[in-house]
N, C-alpha and C. Protein backbone atom coordinates (compact mmCIF):
# COMPACT_ATOMS: atom_id res chain seq x y z
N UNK A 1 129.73 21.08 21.64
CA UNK A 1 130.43 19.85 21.93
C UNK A 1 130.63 19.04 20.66
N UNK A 2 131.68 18.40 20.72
CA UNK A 2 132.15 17.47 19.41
C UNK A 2 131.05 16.06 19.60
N UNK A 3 130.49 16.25 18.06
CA UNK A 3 129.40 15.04 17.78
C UNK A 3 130.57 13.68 18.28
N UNK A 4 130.02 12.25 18.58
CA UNK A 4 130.06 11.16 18.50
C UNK A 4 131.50 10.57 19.55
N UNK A 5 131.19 11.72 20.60
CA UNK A 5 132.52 11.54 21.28
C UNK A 5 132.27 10.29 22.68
N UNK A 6 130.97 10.80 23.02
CA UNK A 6 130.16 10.19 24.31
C UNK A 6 129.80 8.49 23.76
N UNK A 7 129.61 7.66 24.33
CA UNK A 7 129.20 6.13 23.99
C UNK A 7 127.74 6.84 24.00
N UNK A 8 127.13 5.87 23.28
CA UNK A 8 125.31 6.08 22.74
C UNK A 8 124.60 5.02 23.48
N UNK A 9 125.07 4.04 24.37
CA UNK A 9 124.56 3.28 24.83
C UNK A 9 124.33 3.35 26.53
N UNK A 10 124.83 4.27 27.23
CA UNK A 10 123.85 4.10 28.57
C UNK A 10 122.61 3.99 28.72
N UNK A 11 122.35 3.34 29.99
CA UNK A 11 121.27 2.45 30.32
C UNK A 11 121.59 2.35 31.73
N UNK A 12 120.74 2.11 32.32
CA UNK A 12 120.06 1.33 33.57
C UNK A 12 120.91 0.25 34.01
N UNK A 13 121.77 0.10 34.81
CA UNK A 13 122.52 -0.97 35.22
C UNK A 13 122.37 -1.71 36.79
N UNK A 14 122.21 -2.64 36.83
CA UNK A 14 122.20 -2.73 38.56
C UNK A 14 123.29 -3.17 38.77
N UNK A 15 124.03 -2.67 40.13
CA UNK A 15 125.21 -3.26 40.60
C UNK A 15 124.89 -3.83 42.29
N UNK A 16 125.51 -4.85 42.21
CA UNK A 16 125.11 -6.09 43.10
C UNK A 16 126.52 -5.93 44.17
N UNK A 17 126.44 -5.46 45.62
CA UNK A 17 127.18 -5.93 46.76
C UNK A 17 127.48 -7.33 47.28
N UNK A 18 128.46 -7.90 46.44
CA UNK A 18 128.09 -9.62 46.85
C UNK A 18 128.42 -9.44 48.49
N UNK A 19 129.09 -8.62 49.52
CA UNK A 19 129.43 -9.14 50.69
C UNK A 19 128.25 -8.58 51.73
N UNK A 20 127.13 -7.94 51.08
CA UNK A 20 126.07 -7.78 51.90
C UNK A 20 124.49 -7.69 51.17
N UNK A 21 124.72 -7.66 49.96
CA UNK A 21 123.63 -8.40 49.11
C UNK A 21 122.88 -6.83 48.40
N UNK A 22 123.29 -6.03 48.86
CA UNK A 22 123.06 -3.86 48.70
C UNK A 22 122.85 -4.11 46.88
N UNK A 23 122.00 -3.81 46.63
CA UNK A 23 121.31 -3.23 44.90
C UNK A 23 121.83 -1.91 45.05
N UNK A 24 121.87 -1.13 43.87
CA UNK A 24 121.48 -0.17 43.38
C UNK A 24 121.26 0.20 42.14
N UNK A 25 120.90 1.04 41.39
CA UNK A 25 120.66 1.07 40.13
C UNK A 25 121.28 2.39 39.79
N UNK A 26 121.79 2.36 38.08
CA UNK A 26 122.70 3.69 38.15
C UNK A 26 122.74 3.55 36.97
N UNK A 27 123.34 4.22 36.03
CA UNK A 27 123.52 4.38 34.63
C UNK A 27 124.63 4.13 34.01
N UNK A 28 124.99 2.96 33.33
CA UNK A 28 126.25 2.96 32.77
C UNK A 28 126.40 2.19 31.79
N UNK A 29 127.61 2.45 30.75
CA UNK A 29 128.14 1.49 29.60
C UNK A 29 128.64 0.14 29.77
N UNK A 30 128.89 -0.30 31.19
CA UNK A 30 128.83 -1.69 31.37
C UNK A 30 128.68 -2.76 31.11
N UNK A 31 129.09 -3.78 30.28
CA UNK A 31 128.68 -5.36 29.69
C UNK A 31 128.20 -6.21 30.93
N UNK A 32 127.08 -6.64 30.44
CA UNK A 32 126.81 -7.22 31.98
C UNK A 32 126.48 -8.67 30.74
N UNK A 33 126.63 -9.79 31.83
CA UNK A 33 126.29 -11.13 31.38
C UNK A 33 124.84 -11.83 31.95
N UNK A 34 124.55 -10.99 32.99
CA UNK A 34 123.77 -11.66 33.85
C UNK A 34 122.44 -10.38 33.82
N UNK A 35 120.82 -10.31 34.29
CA UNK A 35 119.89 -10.09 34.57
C UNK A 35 119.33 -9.94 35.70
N UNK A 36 118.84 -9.16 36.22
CA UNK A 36 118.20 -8.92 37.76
C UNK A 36 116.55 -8.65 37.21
N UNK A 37 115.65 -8.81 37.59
CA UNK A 37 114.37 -8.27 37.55
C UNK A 37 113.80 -6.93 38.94
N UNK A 38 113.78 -6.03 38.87
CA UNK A 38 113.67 -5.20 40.05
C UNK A 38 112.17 -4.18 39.89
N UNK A 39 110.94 -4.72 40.55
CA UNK A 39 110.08 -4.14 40.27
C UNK A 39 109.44 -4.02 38.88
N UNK A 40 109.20 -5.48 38.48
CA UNK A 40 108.90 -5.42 37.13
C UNK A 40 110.16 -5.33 35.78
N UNK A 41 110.70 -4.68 36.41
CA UNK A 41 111.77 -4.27 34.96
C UNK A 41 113.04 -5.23 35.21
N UNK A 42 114.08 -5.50 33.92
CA UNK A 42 115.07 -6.65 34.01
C UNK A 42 115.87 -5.47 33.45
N UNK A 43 116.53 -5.70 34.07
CA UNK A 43 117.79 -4.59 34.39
C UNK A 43 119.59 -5.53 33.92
N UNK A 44 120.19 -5.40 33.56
CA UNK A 44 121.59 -6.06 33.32
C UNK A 44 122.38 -5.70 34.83
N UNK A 45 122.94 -7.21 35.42
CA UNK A 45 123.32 -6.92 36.52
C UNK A 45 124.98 -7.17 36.27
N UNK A 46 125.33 -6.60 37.45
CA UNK A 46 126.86 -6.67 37.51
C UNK A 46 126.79 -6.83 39.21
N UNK A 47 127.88 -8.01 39.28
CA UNK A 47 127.97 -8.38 40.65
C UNK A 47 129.49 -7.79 41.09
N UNK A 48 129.70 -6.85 42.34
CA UNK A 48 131.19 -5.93 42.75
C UNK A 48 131.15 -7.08 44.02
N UNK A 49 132.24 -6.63 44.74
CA UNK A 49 133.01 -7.16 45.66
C UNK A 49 132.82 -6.07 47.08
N UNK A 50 133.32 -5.25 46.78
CA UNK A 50 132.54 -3.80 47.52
C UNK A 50 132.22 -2.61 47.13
N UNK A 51 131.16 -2.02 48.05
CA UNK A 51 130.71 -0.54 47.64
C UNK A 51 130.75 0.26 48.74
N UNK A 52 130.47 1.06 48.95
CA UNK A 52 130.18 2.28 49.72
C UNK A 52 129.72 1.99 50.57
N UNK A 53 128.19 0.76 50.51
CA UNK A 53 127.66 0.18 51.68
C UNK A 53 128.25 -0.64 52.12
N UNK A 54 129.12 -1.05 51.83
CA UNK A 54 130.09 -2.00 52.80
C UNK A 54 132.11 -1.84 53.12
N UNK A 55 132.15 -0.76 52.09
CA UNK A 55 133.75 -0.28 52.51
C UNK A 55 133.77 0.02 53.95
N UNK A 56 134.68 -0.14 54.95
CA UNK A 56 135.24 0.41 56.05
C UNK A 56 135.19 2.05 56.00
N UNK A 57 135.86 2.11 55.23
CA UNK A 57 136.01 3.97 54.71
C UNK A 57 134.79 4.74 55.20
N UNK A 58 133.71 4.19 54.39
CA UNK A 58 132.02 4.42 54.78
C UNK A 58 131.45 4.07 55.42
N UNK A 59 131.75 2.53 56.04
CA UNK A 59 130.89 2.37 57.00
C UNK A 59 131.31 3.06 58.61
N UNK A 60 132.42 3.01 58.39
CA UNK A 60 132.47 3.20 60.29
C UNK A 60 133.07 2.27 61.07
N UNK A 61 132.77 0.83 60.37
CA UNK A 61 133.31 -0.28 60.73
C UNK A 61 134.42 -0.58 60.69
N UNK A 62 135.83 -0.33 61.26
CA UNK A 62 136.84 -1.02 61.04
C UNK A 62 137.42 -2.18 61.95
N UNK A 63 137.89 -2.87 61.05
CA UNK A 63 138.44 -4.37 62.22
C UNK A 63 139.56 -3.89 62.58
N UNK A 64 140.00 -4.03 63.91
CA UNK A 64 141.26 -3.92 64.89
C UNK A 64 142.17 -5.30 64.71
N UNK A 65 142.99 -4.81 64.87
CA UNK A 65 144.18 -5.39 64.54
C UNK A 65 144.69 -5.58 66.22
N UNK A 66 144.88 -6.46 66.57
CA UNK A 66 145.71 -6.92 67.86
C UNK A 66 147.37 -6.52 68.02
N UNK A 67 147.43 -5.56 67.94
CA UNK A 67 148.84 -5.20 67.63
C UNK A 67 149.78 -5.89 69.16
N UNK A 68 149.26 -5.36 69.85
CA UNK A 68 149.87 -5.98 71.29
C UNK A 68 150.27 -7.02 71.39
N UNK A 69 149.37 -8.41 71.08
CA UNK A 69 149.21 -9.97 71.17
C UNK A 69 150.38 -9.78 70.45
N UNK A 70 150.67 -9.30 68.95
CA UNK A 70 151.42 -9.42 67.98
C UNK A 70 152.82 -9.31 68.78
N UNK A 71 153.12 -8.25 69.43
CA UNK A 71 154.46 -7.91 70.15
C UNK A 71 154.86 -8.60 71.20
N UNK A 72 153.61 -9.10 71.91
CA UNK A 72 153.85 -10.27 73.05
C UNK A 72 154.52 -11.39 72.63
N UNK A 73 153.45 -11.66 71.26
CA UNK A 73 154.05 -13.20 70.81
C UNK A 73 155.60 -13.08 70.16
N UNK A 74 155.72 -11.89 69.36
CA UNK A 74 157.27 -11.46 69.17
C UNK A 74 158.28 -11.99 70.24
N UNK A 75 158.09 -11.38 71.21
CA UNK A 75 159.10 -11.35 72.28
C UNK A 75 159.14 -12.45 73.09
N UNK A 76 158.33 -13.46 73.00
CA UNK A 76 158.45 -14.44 73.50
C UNK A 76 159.23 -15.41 72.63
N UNK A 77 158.89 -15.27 71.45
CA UNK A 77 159.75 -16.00 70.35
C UNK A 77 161.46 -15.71 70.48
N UNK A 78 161.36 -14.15 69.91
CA UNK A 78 162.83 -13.57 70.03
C UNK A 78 163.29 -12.76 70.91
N UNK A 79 162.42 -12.57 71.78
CA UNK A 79 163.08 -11.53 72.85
C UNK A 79 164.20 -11.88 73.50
N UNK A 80 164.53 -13.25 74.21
CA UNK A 80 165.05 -13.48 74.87
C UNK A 80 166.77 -14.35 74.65
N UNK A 81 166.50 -13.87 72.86
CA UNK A 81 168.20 -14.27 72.55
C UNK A 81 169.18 -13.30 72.76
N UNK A 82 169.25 -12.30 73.35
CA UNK A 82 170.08 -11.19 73.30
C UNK A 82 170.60 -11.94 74.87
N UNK A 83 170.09 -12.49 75.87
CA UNK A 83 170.50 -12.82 76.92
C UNK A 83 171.58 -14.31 76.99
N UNK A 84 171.62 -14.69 75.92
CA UNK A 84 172.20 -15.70 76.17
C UNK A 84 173.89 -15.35 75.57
């Protein structure tokens, strides 16, 4: 393999689930601004938006959409100009 191709700096990173509060710890080149302490050790944190523990995709969880209400309220609005 070609010397000096890889970054020299991985490390220990924690990444933070802000919409359900989920840690994990993982290895990466990441700039972090902020600190977590986890079992003794201070780890550089990075706060995400979502992960795995909280995507739809993964969880299982998906929100429904009222599609019906949607078409009711349609047609009450515009349904009834074709009659006049």
């Amino acid at each position: 393999m070609k010397q000096g191709l890889h970054p020299d700096n991985y490390r220990p990173v924690v990444f933070k689930d802000m919409s359900n509060d989920d840690t994990f710890i993982t290895r990466s080149t990441i700039n972090a601004r902020e600190t977590i302490e986890i079992d003794g050790v201070t780890y550089p944190l990075v706060k995400i938006e979502i992960s795995s523990s909280s995507h739809p995709f993964y969880t299982g969880k998906q929100k429904l959409v009222d599609t019906a209400g949607r078409v009711d309220k349609f047609m009450s609005r515009y349904g009834n100009r074709s009659k006049k």
